[in-house]
C-alpha atoms as a PDB file:
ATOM      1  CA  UNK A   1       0.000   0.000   0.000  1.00  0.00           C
ATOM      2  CA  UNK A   2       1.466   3.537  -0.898  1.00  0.00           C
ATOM      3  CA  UNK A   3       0.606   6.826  -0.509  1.00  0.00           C
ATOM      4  CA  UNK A   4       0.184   7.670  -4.020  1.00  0.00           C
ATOM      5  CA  UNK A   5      -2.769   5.195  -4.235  1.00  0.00           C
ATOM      6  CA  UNK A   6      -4.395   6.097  -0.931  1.00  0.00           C
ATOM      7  CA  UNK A   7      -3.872   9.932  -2.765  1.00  0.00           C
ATOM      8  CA  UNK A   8      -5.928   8.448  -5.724  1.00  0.00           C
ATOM      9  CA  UNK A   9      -8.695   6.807  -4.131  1.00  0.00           C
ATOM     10  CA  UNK A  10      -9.629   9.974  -2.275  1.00  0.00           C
ATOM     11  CA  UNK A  11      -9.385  12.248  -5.581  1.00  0.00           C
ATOM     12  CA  UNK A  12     -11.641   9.656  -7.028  1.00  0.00           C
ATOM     13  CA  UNK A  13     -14.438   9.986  -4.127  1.00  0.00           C
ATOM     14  CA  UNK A  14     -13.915  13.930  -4.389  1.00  0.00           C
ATOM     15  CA  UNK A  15     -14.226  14.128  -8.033  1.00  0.00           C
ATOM     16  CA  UNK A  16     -16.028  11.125  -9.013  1.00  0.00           C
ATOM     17  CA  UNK A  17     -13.824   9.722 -11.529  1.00  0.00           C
ATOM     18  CA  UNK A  18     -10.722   8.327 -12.901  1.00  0.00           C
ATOM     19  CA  UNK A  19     -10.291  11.830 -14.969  1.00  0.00           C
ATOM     20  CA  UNK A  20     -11.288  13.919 -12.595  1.00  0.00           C
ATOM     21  CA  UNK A  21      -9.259  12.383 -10.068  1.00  0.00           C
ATOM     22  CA  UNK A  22      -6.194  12.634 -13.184  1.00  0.00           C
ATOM     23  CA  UNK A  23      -6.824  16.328 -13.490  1.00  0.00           C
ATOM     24  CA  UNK A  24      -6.756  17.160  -9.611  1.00  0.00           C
ATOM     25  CA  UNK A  25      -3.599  15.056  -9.527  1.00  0.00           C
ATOM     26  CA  UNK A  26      -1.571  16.550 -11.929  1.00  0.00           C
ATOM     27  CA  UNK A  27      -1.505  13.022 -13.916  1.00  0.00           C
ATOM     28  CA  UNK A  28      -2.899  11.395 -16.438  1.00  0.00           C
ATOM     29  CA  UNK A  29      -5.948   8.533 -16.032  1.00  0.00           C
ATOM     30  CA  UNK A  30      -3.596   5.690 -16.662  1.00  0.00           C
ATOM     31  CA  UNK A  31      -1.807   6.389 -13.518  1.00  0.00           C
ATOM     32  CA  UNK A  32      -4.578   6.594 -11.098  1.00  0.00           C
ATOM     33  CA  UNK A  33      -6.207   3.332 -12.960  1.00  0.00           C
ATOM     34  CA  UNK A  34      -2.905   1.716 -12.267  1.00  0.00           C
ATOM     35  CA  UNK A  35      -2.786   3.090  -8.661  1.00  0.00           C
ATOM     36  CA  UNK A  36      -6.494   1.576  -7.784  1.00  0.00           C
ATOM     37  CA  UNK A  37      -5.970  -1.714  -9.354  1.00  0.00           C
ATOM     38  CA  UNK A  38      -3.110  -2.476  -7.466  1.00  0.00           C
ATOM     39  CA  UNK A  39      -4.246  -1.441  -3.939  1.00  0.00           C
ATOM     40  CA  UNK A  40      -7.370  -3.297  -4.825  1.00  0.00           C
ATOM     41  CA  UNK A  41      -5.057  -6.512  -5.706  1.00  0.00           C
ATOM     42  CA  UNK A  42      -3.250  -6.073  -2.109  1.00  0.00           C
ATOM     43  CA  UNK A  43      -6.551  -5.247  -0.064  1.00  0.00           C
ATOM     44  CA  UNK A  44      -8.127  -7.920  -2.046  1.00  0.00           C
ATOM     45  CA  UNK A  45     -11.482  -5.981  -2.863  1.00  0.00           C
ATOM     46  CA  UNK A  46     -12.982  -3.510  -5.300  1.00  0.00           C
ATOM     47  CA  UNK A  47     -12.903  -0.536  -3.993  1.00  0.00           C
ATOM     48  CA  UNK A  48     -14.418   1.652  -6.891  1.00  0.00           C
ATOM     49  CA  UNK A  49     -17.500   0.957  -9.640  1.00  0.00           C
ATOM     50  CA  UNK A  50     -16.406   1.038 -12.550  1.00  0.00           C
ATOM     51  CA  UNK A  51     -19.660   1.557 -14.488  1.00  0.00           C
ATOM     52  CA  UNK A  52     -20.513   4.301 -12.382  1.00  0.00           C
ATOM     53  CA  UNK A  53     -17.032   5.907 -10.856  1.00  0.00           C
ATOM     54  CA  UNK A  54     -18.297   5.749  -7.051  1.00  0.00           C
ATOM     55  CA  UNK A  55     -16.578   4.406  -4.251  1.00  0.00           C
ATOM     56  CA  UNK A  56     -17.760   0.920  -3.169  1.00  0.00           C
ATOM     57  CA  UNK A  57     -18.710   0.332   0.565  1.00  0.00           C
ATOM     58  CA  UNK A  58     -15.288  -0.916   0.957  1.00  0.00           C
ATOM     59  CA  UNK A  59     -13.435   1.678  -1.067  1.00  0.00           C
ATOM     60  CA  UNK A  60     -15.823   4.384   1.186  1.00  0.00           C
ATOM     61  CA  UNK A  61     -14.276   2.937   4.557  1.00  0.00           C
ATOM     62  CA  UNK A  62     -10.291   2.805   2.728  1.00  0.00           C
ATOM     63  CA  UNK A  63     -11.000   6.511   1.891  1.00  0.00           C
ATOM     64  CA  UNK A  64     -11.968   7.533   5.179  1.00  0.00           C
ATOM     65  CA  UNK A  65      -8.677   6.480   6.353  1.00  0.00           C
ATOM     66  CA  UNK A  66      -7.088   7.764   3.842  1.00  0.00           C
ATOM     67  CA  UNK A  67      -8.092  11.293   3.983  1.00  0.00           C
ATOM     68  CA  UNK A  68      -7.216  10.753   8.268  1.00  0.00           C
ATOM     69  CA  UNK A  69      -3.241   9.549   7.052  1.00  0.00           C
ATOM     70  CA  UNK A  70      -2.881  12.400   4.239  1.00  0.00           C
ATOM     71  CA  UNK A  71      -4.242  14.833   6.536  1.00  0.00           C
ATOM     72  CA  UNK A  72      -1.822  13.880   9.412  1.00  0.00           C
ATOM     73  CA  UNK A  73       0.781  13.633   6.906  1.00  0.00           C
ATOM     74  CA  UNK A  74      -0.117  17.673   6.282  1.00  0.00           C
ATOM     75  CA  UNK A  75       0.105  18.096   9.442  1.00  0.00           C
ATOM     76  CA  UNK A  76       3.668  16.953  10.232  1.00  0.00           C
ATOM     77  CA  UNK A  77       4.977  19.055   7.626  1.00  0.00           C
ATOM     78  CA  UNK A  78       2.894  22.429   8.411  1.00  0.00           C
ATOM     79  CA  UNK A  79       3.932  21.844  12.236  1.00  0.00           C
ATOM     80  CA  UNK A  80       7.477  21.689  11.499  1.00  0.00           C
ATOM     81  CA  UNK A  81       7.460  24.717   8.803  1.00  0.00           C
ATOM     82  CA  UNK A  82       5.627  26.538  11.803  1.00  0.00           C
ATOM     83  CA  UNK A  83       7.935  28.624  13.956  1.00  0.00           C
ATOM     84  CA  UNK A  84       7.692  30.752  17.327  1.00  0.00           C
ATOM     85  CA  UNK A  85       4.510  32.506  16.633  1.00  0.00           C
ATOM     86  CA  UNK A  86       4.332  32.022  12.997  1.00  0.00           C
ATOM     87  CA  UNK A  87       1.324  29.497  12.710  1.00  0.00           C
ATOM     88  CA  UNK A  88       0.729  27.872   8.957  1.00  0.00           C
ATOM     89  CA  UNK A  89      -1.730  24.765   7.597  1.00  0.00           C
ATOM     90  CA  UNK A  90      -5.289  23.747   7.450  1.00  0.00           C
ATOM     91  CA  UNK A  91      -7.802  23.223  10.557  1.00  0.00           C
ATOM     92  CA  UNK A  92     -10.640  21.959   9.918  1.00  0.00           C
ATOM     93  CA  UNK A  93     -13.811  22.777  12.559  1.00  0.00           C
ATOM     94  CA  UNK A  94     -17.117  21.611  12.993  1.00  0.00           C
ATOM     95  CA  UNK A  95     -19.774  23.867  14.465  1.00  0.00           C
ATOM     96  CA  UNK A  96     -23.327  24.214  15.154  1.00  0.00           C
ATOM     97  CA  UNK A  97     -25.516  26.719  12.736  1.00  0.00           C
ATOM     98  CA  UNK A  98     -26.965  28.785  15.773  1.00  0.00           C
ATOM     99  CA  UNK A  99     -22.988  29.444  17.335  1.00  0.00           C
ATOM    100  CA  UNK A 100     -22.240  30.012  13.947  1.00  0.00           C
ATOM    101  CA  UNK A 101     -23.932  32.705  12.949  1.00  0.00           C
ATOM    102  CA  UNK A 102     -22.798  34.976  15.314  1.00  0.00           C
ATOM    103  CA  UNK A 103     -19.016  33.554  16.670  1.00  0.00           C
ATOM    104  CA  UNK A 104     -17.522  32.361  12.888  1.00  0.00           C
ATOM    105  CA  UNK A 105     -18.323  36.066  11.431  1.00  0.00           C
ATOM    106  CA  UNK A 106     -16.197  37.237  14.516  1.00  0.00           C
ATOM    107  CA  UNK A 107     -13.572  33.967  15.072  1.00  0.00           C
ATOM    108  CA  UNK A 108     -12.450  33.878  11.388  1.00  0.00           C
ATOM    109  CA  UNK A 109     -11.622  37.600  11.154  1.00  0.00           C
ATOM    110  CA  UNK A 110      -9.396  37.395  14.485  1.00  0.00           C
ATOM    111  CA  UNK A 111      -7.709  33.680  13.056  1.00  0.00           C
ATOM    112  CA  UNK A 112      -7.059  35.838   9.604  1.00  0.00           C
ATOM    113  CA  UNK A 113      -5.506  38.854  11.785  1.00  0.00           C
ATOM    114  CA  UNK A 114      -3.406  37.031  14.193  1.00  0.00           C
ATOM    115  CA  UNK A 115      -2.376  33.921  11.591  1.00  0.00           C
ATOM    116  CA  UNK A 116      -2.510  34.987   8.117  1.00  0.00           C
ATOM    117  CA  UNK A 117      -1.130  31.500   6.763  1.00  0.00           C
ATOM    118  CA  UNK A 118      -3.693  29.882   8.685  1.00  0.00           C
ATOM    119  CA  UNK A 119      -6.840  28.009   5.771  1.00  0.00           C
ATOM    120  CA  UNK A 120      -9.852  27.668   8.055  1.00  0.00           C
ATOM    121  CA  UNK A 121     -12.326  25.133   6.567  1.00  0.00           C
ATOM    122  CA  UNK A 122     -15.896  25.184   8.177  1.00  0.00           C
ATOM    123  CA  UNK A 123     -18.243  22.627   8.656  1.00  0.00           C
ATOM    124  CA  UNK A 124     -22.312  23.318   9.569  1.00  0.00           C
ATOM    125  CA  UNK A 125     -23.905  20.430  11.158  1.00  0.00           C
ATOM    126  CA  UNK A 126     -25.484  19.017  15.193  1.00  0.00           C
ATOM    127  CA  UNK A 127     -23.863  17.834  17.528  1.00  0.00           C
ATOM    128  CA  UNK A 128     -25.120  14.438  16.580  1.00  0.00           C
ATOM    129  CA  UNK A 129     -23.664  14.595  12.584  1.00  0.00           C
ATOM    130  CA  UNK A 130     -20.242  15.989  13.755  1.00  0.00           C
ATOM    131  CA  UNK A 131     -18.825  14.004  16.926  1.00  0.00           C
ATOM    132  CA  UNK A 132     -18.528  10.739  14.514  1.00  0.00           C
ATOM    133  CA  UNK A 133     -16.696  13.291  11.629  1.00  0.00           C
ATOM    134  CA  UNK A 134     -14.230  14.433  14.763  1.00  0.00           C
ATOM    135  CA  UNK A 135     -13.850  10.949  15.939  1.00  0.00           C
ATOM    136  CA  UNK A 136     -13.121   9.766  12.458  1.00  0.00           C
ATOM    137  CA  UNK A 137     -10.604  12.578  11.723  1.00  0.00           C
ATOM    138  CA  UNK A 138     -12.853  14.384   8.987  1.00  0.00           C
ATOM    139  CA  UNK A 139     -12.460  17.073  10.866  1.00  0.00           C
ATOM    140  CA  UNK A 140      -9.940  18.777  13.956  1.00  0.00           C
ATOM    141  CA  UNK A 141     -12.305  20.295  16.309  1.00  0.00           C
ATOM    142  CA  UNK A 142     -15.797  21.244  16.827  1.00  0.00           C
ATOM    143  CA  UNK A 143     -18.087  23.643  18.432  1.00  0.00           C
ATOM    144  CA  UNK A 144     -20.871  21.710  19.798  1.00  0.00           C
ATOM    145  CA  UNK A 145     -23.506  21.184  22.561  1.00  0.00           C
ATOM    146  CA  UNK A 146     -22.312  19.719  25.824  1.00  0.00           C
ATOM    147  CA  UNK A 147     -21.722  17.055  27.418  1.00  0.00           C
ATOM    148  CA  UNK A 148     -19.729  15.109  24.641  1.00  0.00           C
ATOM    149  CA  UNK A 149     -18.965  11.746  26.320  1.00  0.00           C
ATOM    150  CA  UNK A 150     -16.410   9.888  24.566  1.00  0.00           C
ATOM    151  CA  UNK A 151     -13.018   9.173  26.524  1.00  0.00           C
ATOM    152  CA  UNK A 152     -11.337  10.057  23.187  1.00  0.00           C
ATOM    153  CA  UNK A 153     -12.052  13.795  22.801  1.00  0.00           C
ATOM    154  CA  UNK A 154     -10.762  16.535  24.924  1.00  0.00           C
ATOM    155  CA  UNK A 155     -13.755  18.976  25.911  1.00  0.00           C
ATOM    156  CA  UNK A 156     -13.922  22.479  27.210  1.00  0.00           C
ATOM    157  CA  UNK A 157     -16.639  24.803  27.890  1.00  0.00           C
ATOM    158  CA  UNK A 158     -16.950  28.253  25.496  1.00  0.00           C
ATOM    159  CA  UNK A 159     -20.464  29.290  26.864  1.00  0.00           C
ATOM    160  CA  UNK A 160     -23.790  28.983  28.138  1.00  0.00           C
ATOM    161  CA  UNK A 161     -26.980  30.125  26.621  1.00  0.00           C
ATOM    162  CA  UNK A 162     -30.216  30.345  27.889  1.00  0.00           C
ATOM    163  CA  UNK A 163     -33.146  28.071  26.493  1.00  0.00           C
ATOM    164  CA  UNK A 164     -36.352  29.900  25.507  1.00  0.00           C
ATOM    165  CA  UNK A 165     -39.350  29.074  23.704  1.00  0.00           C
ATOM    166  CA  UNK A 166     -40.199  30.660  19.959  1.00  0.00           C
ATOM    167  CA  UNK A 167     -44.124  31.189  19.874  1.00  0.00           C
ATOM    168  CA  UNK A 168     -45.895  32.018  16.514  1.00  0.00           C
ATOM    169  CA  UNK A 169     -47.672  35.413  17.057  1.00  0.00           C
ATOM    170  CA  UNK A 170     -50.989  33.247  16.460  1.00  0.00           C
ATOM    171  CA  UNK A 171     -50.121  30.459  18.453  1.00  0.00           C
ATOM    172  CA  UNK A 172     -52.211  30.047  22.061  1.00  0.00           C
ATOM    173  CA  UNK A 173     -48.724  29.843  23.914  1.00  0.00           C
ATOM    174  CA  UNK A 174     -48.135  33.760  22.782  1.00  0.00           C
ATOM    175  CA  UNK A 175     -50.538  35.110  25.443  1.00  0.00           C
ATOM    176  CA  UNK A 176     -47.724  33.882  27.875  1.00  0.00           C
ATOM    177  CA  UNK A 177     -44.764  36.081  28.295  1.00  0.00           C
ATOM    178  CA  UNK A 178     -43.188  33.389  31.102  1.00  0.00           C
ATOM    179  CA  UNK A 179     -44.331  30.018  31.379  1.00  0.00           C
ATOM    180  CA  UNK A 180     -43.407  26.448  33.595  1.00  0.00           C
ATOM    181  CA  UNK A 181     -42.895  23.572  32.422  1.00  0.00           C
ATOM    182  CA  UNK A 182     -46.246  22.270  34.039  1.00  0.00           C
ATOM    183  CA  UNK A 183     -48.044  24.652  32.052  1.00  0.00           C
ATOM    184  CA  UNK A 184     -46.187  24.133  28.746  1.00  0.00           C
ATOM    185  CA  UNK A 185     -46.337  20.028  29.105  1.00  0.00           C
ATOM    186  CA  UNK A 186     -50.287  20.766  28.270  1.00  0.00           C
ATOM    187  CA  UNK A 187     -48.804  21.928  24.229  1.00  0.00           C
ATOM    188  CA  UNK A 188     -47.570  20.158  21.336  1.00  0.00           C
ATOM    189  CA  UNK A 189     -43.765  21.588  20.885  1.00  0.00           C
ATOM    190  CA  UNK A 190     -41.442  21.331  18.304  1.00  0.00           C
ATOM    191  CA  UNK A 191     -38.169  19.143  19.799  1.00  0.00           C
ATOM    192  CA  UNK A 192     -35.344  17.679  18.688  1.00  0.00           C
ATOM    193  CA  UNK A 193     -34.952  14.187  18.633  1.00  0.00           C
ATOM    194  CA  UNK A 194     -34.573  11.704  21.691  1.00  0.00           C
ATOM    195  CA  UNK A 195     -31.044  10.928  20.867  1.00  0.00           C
ATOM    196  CA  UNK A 196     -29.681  14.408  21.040  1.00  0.00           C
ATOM    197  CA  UNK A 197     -28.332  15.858  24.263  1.00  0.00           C
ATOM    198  CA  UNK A 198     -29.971  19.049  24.030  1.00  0.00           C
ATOM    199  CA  UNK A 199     -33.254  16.815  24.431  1.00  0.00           C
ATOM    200  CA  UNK A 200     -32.091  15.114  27.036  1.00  0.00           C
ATOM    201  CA  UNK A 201     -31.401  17.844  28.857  1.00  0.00           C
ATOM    202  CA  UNK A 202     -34.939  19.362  27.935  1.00  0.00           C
ATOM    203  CA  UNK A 203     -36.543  16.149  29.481  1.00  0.00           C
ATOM    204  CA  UNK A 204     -34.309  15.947  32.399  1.00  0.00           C
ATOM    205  CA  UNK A 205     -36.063  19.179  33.280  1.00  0.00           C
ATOM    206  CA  UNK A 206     -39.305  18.459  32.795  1.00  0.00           C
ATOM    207  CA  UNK A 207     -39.372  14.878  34.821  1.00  0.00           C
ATOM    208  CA  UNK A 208     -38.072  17.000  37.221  1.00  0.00           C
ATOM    209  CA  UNK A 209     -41.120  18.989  37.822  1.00  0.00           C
ATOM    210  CA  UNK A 210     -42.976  15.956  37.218  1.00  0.00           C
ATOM    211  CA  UNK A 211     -44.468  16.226  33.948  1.00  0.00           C
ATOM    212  CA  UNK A 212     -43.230  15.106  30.336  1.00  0.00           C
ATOM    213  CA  UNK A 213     -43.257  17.524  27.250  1.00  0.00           C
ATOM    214  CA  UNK A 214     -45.885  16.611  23.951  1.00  0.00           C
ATOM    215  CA  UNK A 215     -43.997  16.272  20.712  1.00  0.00           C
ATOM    216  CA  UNK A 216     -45.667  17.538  17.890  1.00  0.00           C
ATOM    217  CA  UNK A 217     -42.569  16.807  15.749  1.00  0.00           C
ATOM    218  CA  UNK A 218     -38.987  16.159  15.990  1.00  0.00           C
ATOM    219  CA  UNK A 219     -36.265  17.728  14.234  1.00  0.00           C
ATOM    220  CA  UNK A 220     -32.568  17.168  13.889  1.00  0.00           C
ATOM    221  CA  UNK A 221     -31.331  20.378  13.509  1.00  0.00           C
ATOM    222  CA  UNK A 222     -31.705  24.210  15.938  1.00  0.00           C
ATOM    223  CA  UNK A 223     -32.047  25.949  12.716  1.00  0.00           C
ATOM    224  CA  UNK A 224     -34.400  24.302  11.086  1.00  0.00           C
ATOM    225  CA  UNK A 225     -36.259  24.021  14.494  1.00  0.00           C
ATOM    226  CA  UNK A 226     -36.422  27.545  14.915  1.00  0.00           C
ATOM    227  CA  UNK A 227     -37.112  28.125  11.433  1.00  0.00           C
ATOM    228  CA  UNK A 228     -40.373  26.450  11.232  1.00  0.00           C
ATOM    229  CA  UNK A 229     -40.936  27.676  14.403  1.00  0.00           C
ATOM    230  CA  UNK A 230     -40.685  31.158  12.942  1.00  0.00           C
ATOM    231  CA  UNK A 231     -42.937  29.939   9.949  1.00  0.00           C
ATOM    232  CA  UNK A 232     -45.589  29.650  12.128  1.00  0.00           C
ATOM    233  CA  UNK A 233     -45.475  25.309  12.110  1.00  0.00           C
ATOM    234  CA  UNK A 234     -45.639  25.543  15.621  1.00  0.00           C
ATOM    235  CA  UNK A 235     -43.899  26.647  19.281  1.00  0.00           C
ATOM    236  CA  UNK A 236     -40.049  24.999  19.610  1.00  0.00           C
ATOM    237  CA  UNK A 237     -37.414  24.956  22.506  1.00  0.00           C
ATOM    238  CA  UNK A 238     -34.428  26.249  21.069  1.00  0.00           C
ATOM    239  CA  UNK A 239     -30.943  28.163  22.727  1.00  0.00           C
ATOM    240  CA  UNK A 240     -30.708  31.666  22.530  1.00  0.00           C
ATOM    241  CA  UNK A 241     -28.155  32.273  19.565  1.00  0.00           C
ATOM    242  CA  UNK A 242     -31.138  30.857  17.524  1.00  0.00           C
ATOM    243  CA  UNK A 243     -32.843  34.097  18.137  1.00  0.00           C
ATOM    244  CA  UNK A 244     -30.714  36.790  17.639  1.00  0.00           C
ATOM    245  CA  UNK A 245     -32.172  40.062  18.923  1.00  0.00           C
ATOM    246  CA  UNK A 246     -31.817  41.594  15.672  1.00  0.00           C
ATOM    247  CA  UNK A 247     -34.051  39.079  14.733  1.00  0.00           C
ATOM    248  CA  UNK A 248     -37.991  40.261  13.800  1.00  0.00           C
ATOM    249  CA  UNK A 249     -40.938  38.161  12.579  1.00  0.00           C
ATOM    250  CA  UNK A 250     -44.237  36.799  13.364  1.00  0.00           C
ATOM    251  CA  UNK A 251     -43.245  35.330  16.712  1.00  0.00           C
ATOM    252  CA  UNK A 252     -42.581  35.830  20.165  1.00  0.00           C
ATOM    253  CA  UNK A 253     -40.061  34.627  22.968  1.00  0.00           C
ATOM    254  CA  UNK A 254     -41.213  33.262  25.877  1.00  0.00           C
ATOM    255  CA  UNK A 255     -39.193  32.392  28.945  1.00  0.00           C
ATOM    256  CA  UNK A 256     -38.735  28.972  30.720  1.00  0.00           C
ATOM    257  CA  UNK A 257     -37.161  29.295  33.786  1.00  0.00           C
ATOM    258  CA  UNK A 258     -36.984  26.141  34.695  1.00  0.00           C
ATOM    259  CA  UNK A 259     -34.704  25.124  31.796  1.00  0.00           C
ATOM    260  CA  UNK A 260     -30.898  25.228  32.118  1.00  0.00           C
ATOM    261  CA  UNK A 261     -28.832  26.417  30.117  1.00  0.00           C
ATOM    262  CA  UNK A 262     -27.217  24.901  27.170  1.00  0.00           C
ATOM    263  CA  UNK A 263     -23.609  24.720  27.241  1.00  0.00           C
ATOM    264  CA  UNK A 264     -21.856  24.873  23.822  1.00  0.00           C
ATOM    265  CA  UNK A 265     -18.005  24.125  23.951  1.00  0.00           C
ATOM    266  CA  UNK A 266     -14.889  22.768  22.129  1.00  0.00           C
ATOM    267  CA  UNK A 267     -13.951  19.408  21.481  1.00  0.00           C
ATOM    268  CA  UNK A 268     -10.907  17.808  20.308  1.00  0.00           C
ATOM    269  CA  UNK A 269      -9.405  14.296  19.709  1.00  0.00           C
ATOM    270  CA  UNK A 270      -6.263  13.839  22.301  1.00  0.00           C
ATOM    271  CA  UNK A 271      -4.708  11.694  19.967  1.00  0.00           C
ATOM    272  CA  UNK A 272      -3.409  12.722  17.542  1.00  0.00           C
ATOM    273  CA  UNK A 273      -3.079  16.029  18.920  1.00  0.00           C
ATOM    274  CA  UNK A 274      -3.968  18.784  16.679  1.00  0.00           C
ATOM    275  CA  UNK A 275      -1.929  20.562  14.653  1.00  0.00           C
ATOM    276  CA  UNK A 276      -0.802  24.057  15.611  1.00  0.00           C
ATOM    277  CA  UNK A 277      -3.387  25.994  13.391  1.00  0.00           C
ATOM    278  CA  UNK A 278      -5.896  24.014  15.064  1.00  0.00           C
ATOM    279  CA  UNK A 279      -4.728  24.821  18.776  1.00  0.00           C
ATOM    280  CA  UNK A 280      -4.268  28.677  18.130  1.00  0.00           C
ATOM    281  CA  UNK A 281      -7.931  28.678  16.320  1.00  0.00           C
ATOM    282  CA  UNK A 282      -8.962  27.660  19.894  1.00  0.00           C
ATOM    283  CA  UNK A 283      -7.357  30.480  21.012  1.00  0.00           C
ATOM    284  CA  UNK A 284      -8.814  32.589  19.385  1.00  0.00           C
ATOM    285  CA  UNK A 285     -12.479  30.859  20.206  1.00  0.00           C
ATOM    286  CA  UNK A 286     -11.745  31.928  23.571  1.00  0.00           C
ATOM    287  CA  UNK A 287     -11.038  35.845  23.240  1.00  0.00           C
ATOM    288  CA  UNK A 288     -13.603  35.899  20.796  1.00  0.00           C
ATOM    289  CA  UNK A 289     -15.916  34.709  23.033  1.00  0.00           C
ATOM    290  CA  UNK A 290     -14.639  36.447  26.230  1.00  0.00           C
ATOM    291  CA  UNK A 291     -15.145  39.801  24.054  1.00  0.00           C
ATOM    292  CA  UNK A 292     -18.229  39.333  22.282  1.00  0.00           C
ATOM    293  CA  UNK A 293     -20.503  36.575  23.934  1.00  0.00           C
ATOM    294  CA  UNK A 294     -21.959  39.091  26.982  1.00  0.00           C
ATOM    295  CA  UNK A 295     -23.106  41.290  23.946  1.00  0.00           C
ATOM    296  CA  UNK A 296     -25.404  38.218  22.483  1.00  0.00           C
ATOM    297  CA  UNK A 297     -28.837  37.711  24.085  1.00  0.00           C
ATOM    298  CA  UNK A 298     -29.089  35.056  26.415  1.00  0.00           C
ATOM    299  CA  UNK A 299     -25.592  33.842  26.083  1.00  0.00           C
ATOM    300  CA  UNK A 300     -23.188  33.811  29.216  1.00  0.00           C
ATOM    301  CA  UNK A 301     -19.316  33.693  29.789  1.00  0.00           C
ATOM    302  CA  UNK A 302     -17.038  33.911  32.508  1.00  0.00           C
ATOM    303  CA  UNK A 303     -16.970  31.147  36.073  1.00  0.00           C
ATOM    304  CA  UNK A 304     -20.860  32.337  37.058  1.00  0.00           C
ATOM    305  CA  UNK A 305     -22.310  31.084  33.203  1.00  0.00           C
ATOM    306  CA  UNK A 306     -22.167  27.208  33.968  1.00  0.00           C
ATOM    307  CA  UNK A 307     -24.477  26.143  36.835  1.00  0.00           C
ATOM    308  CA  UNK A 308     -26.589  24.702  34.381  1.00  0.00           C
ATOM    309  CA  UNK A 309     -29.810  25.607  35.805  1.00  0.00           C
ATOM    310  CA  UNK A 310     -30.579  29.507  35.875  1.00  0.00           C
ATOM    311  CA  UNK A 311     -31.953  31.295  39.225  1.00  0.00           C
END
């Protein structure tokens, strides 16, 4: 196995055939045939269609490691060329659409400032869709909703954020400008999914006061929660940064007291460790947080942010 024809397999599944993969190579088609056919002979499987140019289940699973050894490979070679304070290479980071839309604006303008030879790639997606890409080594780091259990990532908290609840001017919840949980397990809500921590922690809350919430529907996905939420589908339970105060529409927030914060932070496989763009991006995450999270609605910094349940 060489590096040459883990280098083709991944410019086929990028480009989605033998040319394509040729032109991003700098080679001609022969080559890259040549390259597949003998790490297929050593693996002893197909690993792409011919017919169709895709990646068989197989060759899918050899290019996922593939992309993790090239990347590393990167890595070594950026980390050496990198110098005292002079940070160069690729990091890759994961983060969730509501933190998004206010921190990247903010976080890729100071990572541009402070390390000009630093390529930031970002990647939108739930907590659920991008802890398997960071365990996996698709990607360096993410932004996501905590807790993150996994022995294998090192997690630290950014923020908290208050949860409120988006109310369609027309809905029957909008003559309520605070509600419990009690009252609100009497309405159909829009919630995420069972599997995802936020629920979890929504639930957790509610069987504490004794009652359990109604789903009208769940959806994967805060932005497309509070989207159809702001469409008038119905109420949802979404974080604060979903609602941005600049932020006007048909709807209403309400308050939930008895909901805890979320806590959105930054995780990070110990092993391997990151590269050096990837550890001063997480610098800056910090003093772009410290600076501009108390001006966001409902989102908290500092030691007093994380009891998770608000007074």
């Amino acid at each position: 196995m060489e590096l040459r024809q883990l280098s083709s397999l991944v410019a086929i599944a990028e480009q989605g055939s033998f040319s394509g993969a040729a032109r991003t190579l700098g080679t001609v088609q022969s080559n890259v045939s040549a390259h597949i056919a003998r790490l297929e002979k050593d693996l002893g499987v197909t690993l792409v269609d011919r017919l169709s140019g895709k990646l068989t289940d197989d060759g899918e699973i050899v290019a996922e490691r593939a992309r993790r050894i090239l990347h590393e490979l990167d890595d070594i070679e950026t980390d050496i060329k990198s110098r005292d304070d002079h940070v160069t290479g690729d990091t890759r980071i994961g983060v969730l659409g509501t933190t998004a839309r206010w921190l990247m604006p903010r976080m890729l303008v100071a990572l541009a400032k402070a390390h000009p030879d630093v390529r930031t790639v970002v990647h939108e997606g739930s907590t659920s869709s991008l802890t398997p890409r960071l365990h996996n080594g698709g990607i360096d780091a993410a932004i996501v909703h905590l807790p993150v259990e996994d022995n294998e990532f090192r997690v630290e908290a950014l923020f908290a954020e208050d949860m409120l609840l988006i109310v369609p001017n027309k809905h029957e919840l909008s003559a309520y400008e605070s509600i419990t949980l009690k009252e609100l397990a009497r309405f159909p809500l829009l919630l995420p999914p069972r599997s995802t921590a936020f629920r979890r922690i929504v639930d957790r809350a509610a069987a504490s006061r004794g009652v359990v919430l109604q789903s009208q529907a769940e959806i994967d996905g805060v932005r497309l929660l509070a989207s159809m939420a702001f469409e008038g589908f119905g109420a949802a339970i979404a974080p604060a940064s979903a609602i941005p105060g600049w932020l006007k529409g048909d709807f209403m927030r309400v308050q939930v007291p008895e909901l805890p914060r979320r806590v959105v932070g930054w995780a990070q496989r110990y092993r391997p460790q990151p590269n050096r763009a990837t550890q001063a991006a997480l610098e800056i995450a910090h003093e772009v947080v410290a600076r501009s999270g108390p001006r966001q609605p409902g989102v908290h910094v500092g030691k007093g942010a994380f009891p998770f349940a608000r007074a």
